[in-house]
Protein backbone atom coordinates (compact mmCIF):
# COMPACT_ATOMS: atom_id res chain seq x y z
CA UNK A 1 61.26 107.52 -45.50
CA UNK A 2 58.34 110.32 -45.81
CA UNK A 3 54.93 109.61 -43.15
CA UNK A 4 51.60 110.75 -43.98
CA UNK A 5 49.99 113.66 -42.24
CA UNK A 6 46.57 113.30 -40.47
CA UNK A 7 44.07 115.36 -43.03
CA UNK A 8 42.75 117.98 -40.40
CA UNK A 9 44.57 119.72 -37.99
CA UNK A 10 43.47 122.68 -35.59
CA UNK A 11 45.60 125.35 -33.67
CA UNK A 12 47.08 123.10 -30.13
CA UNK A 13 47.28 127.15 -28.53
CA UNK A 14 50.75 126.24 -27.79
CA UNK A 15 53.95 128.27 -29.10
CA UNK A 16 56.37 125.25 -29.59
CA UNK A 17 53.62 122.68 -30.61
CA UNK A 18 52.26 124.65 -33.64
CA UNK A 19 49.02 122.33 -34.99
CA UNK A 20 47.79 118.92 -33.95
CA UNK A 21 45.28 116.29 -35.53
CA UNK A 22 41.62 117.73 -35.44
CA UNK A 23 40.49 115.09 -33.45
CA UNK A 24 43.81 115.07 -30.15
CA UNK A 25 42.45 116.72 -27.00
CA UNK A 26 44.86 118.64 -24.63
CA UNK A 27 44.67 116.95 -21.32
CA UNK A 28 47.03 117.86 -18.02
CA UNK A 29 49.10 115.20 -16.99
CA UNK A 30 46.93 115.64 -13.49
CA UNK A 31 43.89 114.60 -15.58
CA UNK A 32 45.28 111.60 -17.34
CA UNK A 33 48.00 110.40 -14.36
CA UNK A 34 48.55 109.84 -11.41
CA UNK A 35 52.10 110.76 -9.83
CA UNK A 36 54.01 109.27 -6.75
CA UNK A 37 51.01 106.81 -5.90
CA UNK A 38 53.22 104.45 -3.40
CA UNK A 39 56.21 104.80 -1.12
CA UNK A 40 57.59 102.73 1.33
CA UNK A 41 57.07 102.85 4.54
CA UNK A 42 59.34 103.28 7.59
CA UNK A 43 58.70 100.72 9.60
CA UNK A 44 59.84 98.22 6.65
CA UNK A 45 62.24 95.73 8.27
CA UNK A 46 65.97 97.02 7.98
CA UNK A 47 66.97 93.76 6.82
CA UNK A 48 64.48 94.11 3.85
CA UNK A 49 66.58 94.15 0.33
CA UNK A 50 65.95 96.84 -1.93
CA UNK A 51 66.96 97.41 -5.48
CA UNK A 52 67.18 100.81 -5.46
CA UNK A 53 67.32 103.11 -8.39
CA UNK A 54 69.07 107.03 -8.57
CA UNK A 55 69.20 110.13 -10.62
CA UNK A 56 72.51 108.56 -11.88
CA UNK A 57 71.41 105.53 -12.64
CA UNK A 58 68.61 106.88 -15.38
CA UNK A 59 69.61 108.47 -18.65
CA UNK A 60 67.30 108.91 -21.66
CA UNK A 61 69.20 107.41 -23.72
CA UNK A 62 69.42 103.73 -22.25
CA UNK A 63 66.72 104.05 -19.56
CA UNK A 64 67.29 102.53 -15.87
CA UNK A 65 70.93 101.52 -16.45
CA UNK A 66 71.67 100.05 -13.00
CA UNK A 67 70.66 99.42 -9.93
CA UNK A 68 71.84 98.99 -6.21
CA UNK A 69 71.12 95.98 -4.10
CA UNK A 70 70.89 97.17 -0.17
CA UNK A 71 69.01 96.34 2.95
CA UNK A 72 66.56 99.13 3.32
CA UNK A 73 68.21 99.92 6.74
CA UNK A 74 71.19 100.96 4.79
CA UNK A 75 69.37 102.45 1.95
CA UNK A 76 69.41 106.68 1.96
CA UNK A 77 66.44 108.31 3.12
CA UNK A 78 65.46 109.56 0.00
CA UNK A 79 64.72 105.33 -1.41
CA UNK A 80 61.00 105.58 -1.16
CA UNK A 81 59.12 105.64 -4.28
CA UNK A 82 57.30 102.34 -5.40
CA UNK A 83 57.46 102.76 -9.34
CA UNK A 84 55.45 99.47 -10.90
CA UNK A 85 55.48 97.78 -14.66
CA UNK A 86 53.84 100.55 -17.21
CA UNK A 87 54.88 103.84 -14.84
CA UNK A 88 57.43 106.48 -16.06
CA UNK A 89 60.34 107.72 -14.05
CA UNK A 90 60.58 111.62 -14.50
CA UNK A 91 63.83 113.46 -12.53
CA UNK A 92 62.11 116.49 -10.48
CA UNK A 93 66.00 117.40 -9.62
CA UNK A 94 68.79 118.16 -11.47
CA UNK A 95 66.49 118.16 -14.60
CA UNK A 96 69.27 119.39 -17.15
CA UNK A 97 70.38 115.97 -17.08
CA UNK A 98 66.89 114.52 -18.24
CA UNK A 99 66.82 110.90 -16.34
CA UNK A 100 63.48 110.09 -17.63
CA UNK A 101 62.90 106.13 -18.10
CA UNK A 102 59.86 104.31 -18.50
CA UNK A 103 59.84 101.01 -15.45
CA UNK A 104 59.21 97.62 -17.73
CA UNK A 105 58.64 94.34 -16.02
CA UNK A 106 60.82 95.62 -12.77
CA UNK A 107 61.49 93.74 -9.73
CA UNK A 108 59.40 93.53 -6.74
CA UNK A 109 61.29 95.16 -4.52
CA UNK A 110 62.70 98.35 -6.86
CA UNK A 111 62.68 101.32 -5.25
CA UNK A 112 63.42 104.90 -6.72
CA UNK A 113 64.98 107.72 -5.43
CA UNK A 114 62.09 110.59 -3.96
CA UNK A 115 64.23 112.91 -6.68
CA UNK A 116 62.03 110.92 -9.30
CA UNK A 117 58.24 111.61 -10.20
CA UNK A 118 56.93 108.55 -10.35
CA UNK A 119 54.22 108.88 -13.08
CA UNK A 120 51.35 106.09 -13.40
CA UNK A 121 49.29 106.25 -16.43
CA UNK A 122 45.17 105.65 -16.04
CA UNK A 123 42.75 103.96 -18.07
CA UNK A 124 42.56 106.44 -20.58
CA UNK A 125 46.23 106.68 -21.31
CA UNK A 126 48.10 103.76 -22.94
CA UNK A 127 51.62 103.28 -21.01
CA UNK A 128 53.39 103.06 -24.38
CA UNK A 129 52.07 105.72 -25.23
CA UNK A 130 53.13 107.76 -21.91
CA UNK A 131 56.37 106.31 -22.03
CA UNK A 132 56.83 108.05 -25.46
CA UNK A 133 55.28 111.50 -24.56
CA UNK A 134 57.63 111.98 -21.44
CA UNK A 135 60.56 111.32 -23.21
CA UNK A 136 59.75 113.46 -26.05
CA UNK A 137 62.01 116.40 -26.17
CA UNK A 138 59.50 119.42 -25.80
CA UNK A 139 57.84 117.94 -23.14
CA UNK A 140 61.51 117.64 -21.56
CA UNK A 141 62.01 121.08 -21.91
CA UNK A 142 58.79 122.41 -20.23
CA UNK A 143 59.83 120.09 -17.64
CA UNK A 144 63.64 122.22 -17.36
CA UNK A 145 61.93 125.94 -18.03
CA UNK A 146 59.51 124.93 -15.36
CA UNK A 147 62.54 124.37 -12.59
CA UNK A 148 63.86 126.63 -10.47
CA UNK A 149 67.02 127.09 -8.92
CA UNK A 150 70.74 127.43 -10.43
CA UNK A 151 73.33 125.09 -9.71
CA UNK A 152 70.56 122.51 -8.67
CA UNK A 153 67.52 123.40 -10.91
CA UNK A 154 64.64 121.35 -9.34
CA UNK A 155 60.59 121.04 -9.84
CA UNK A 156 58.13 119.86 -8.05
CA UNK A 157 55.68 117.16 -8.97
CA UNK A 158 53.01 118.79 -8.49
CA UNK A 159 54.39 121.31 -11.42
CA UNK A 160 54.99 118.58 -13.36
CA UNK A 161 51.08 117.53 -12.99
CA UNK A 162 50.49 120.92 -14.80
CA UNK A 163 52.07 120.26 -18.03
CA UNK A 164 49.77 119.39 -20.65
CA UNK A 165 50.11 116.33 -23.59
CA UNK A 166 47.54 116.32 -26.67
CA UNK A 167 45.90 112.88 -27.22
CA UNK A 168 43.90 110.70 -29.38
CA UNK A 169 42.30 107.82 -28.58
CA UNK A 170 43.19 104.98 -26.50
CA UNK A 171 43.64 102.42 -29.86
CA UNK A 172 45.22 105.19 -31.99
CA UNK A 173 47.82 105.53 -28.83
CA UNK A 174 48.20 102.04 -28.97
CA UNK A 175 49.02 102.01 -32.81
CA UNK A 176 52.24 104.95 -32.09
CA UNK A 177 53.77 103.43 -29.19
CA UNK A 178 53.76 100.04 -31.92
CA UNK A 179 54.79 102.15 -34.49
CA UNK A 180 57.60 103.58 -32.01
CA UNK A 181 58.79 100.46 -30.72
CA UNK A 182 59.24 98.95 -33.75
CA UNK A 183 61.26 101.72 -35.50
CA UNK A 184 63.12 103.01 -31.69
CA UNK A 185 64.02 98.79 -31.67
CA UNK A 186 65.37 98.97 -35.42
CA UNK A 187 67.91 102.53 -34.73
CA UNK A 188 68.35 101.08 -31.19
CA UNK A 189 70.21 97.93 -32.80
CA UNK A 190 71.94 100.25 -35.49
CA UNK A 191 73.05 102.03 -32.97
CA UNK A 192 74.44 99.12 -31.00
CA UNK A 193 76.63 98.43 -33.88
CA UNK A 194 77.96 101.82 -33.60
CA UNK A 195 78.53 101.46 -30.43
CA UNK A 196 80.43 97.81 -30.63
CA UNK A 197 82.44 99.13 -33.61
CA UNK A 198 83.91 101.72 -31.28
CA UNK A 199 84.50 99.24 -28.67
CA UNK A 200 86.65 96.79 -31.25
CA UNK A 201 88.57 100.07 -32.83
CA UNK A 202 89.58 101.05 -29.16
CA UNK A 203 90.54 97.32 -28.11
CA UNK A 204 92.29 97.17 -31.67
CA UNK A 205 94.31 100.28 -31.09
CA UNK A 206 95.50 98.99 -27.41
CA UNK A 207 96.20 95.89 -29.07
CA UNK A 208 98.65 97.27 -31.39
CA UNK A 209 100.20 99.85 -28.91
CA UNK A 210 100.96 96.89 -26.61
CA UNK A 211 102.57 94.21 -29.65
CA UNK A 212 104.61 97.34 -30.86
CA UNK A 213 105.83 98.81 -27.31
CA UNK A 214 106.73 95.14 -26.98
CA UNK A 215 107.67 94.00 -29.58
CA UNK A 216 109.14 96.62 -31.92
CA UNK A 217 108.36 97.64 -35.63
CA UNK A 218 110.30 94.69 -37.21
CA UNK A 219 108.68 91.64 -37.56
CA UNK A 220 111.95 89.72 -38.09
CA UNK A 221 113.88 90.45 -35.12
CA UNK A 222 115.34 87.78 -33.03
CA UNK A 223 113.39 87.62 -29.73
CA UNK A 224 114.35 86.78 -25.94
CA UNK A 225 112.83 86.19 -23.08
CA UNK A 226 111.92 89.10 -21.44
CA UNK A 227 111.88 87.38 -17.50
CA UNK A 228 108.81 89.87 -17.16
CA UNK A 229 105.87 88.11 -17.37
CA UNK A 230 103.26 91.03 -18.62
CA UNK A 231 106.43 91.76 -21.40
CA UNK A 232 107.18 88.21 -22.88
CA UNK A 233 109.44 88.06 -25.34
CA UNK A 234 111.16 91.83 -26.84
CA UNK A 235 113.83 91.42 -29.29
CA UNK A 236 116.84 90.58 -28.19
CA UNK A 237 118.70 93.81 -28.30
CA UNK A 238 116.37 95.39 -26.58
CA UNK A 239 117.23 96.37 -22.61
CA UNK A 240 114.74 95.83 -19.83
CA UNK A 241 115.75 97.80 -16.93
CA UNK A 242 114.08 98.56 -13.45
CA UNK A 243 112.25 102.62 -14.17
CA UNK A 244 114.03 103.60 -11.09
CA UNK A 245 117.56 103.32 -13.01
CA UNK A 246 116.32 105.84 -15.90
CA UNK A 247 113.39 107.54 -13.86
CA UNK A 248 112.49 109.88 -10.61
CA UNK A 249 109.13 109.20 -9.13
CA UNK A 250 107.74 111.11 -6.48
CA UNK A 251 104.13 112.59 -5.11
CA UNK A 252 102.65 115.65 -6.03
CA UNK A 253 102.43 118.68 -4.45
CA UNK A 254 98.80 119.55 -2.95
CA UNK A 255 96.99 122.27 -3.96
CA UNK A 256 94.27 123.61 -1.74
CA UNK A 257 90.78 124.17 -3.57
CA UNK A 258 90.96 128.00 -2.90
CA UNK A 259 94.21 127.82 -4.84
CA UNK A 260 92.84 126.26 -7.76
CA UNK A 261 90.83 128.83 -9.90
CA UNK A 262 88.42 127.97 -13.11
CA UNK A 263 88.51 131.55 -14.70
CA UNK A 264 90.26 130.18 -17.49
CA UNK A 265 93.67 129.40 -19.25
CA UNK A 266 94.82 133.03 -19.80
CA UNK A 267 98.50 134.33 -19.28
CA UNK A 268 98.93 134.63 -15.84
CA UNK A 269 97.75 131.17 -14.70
CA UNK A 270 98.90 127.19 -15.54
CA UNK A 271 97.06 124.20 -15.58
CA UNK A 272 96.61 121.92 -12.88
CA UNK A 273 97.30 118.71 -13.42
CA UNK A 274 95.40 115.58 -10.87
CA UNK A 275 94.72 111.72 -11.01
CA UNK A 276 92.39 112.48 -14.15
CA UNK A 277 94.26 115.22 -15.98
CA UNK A 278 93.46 118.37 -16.26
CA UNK A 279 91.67 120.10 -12.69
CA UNK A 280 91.83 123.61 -13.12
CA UNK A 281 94.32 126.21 -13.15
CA UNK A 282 96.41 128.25 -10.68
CA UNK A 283 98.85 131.16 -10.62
CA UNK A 284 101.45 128.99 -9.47
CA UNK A 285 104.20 126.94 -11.47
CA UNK A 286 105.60 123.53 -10.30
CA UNK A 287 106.84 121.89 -13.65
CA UNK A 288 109.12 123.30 -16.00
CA UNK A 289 109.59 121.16 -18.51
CA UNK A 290 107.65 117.72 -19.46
CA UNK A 291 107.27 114.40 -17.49
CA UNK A 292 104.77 112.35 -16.62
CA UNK A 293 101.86 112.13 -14.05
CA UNK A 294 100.09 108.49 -12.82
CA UNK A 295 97.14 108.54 -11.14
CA UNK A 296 98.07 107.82 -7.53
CA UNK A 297 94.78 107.25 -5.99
CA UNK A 298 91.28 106.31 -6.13
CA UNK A 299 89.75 104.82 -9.00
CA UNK A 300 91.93 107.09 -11.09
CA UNK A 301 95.26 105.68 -10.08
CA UNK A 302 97.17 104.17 -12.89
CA UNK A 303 96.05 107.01 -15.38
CA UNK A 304 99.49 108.17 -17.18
CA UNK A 305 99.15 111.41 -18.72
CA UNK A 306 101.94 113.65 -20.62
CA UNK A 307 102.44 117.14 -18.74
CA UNK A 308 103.41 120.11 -20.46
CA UNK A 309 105.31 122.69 -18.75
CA UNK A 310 104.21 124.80 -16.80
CA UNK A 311 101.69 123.05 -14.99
CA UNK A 312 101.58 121.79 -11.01
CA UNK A 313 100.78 118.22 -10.37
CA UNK A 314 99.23 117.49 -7.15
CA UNK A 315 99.37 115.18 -4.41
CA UNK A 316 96.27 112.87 -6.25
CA UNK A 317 99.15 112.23 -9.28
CA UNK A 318 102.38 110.51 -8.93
CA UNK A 319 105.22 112.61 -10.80
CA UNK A 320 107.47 111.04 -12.71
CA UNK A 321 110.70 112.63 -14.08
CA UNK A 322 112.61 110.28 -17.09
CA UNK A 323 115.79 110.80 -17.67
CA UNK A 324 115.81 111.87 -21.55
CA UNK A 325 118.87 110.25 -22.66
CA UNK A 326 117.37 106.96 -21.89
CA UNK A 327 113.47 107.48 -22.61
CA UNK A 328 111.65 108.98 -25.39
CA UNK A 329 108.64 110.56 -23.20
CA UNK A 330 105.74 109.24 -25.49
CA UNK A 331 107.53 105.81 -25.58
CA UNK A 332 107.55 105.55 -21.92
CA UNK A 333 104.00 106.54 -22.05
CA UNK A 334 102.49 104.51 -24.13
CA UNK A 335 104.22 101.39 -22.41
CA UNK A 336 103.50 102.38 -18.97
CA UNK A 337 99.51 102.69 -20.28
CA UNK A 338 100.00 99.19 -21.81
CA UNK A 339 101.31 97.93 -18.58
CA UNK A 340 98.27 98.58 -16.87
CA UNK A 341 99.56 100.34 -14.00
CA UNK A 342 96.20 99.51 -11.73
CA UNK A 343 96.94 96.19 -11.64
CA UNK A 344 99.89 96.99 -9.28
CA UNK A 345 97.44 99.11 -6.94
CA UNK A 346 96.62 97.65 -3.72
CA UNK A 347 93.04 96.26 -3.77
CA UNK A 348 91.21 98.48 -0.68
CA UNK A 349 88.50 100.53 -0.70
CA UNK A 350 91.07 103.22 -1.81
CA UNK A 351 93.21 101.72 -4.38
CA UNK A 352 96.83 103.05 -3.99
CA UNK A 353 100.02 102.92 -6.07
CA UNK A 354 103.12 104.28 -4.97
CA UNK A 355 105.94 106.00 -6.23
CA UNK A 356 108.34 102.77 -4.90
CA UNK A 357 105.78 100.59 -7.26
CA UNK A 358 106.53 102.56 -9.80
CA UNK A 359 109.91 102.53 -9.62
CA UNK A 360 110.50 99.15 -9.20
CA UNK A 361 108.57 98.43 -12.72
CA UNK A 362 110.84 96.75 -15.12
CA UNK A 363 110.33 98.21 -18.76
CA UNK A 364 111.28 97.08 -22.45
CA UNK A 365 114.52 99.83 -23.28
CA UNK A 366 115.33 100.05 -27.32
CA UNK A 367 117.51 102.37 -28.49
CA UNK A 368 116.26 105.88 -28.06
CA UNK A 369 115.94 106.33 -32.01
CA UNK A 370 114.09 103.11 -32.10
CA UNK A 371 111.86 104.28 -29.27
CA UNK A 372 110.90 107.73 -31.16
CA UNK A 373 110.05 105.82 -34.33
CA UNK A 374 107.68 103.87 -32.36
CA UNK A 375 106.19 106.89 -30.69
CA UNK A 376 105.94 108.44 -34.90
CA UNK A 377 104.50 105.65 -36.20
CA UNK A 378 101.87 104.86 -32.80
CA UNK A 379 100.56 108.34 -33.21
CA UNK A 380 99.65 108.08 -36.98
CA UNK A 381 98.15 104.56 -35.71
CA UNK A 382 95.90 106.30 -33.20
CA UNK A 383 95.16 108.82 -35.76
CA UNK A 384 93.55 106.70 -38.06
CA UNK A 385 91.56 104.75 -34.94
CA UNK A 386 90.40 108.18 -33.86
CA UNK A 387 89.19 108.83 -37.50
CA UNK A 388 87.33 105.59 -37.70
CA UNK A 389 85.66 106.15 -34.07
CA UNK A 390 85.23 109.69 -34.29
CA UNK A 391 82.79 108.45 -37.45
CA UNK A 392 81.24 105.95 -35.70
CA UNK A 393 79.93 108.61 -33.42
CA UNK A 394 78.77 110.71 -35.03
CA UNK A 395 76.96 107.93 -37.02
CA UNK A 396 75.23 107.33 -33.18
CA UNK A 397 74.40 111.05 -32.84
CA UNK A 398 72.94 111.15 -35.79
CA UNK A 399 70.82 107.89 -35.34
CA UNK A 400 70.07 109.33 -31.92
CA UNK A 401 68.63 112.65 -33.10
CA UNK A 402 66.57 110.35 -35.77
CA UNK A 403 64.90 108.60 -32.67
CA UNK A 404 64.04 111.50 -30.88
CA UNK A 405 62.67 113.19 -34.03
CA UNK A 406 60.81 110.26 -35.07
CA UNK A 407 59.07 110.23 -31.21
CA UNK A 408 58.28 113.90 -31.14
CA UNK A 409 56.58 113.42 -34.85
CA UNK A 410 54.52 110.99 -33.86
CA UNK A 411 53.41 111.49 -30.19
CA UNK A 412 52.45 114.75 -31.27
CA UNK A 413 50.37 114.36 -34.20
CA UNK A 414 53.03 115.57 -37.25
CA UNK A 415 52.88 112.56 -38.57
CA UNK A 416 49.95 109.78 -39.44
CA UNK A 417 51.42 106.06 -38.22
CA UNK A 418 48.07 104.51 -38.07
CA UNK A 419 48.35 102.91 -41.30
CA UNK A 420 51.57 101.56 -41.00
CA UNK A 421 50.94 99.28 -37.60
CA UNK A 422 49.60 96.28 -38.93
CA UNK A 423 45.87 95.55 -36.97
CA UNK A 424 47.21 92.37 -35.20
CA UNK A 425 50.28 93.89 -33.68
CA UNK A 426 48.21 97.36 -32.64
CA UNK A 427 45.29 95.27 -30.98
């Protein structure tokens, strides 16, 4: 769909902006705002709850995305600012990661993080509009070109005060954010069904990895009872065997951080392999030839990953050496993943799974031919699932870079909306 263009512009003065609407003023944020108005004070009860709000919890993308109930004796000191209904939450640290969200209808009590401006709008500026204008990618990057610092690029609020926005009128501001909200609501729920496509391919694709691992390729086999209750029933020639009888499991070796190195993957060093994957790389060798590593601690623990040779696995992983005579090493993998390994963790504040746990799994066991067929056919499956979801999301980038082009057009004067807000909904 083509907008209309306002019929006069003039020169804004600014590189990146090019020409606004004859009638927009340039106004400072300092002029038009207000910024970190309220924060609480110290001699608030400690047994005062607090929904508290951090850098983390803020992307641009789905605004505030969580927050953390505490008693304000246990909050960090940095849980001051008061943001209230209409304000905008602008990062002033760590701005590459652009945690800019505007605060709608939120709690009495929420408190954000002093890493946040906390900018109010005043009775010139509409807050839909504002909400718009911070999140609009140019002002973002004035925001980032105006931090300093390296590995923690920060900016003060008084810096962000400084930056300028172009306006029109209060009612006109009030017709974009309409405009904005209405079309950002329509790609939001497109995008949703992106999103819940990808969810049902992945739960699709676990659902068939788990039936097959279980249950084999042939639908007409005579079944059993299994005795395990996550298995069921297998077919009936099928073995189920404790891992420890076909399997060596055993910790990692540790790895000090000054002995892993990130200079790259180049021919004197190996991968190093933790809880997660891949880590970093070393000039040392542990594995040579493939197994398997489990997560062995931490919210990681239960991750199974294939490991290439060479590669060291450290003390975070579990290492786990099948004997291949008995198990194909993608079988075992993608039946140890369907087993849900986690579940066997114990349930602390450190979730742990050892290599005795492990062990003392009992697995489905077809014949090793029958085991690499499965593996064959379960990667095409996953091919075709990673096909379908790789499409999905690029169907959500591409929605997403609609959005923010659509805001920058319109909150800075490229494009004419006025017409298309009906008078009732703008007033």
């Amino acid at each position: 769909m083509s907008f209309p263009h306002y019929p006069a512009y003039k020169p804004s003065g600014v590189e990146w902006l090019g020409e606004v609407p004859e009638h927009w003023q340039e106004k400072p944020l300092k002029t038009i705002t207000s910024i970190n108005d309220e924060v609480l004070s110290d001699s608030l009860s400690p047994d005062y709850e607090i929904e508290y709000v951090d850098i983390g919890s803020v992307s641009l993308a789905n605004g505030i995305e969580k927050t953390e109930t505490m008693p304000f004796g246990d909050a960090p000191s940095r849980a001051r600012r008061i943001p209230r209904d209409g304000d905008v939450l602008v990062s002033t640290v760590r701005t590459y990661l652009k945690a800019i969200a505007p605060v709608v209808n939120p709690p009495l009590n929420l408190v954000a993080s002093t890493g946040f401006a906390v900018v109010r709008p005043r009775h010139e500026l509409e807050s839909g509009f504002l909400k718009y204008a911070l999140q609009e990618e140019h002002f973002i990057q004035q925001v980032i070109s105006r931090s300093t610092g390296v590995s923690y690029p920060a900016i003060n609020a008084s810096d962000v005060a400084k930056i300028s926005l172009n306006l029109p009128g209060a009612s006109e501001q009030l017709s974009i954010a309409t405009f904005l909200d209405h079309e950002a609501a329509k790609i939001d729920a497109l995008i949703a069904e992106q999103q819940r496509l990808i969810e049902l391919l992945q739960e699709k694709r676990q659902a068939v990895i788990s039936h097959t691992v279980t249950k084999g390729l042939n639908p007409d086999a005579p079944m059993k009872d299994s005795g395990v209750e996550w298995l069921g029933e297998v077919p009936d020639y099928w073995r189920v065997i404790p891992l420890r009888w076909a399997a060596k499991c055993c910790s990692g070796d540790g790895l000090s951080s000054a002995e892993i190195s990130s200079i790259g993957d180049d021919e004197h060093m190996v991968r190093v392999i933790g809880g997660n994957g891949l880590m970093g790389y070393t000039n040392q060798a542990k594995t040579t030839y493939s197994l398997l590593a489990i997560g062995r601690v931490g919210a990681l623990c239960g991750n199974v990953h294939i490991v290439h040779s060479p590669a060291w696995i450290t003390d975070n992983a579990l290492v786990l050496d099948p004997d291949p005579s008995i198990f194909d090493l993608g079988f075992l993998s993608l039946t140890l993943r369907s087993r849900n390994l986690n579940d066997i963790a114990s349930k602390t504040a450190q979730p742990l799974i050892t290599a005795t746990q492990v062990s003392d799994q009992r697995i489905p066991c077809p014949p090793l031919s029958e085991q690499q067929l499965i593996a064959s056919y379960l990667s095409k499956q996953s091919e075709q699932f990673d096909t379908l979801s790789t499409e999905a999301q690029r169907a959500i980038d591409l929605l997403q870079e609609r959005r923010s082009a659509l805001i920058s057009a319109a909150v800075t004067g490229q494009i004419d909306v006025r017409g298309l807000v009906p008078e009732a909904e703008a007033a």
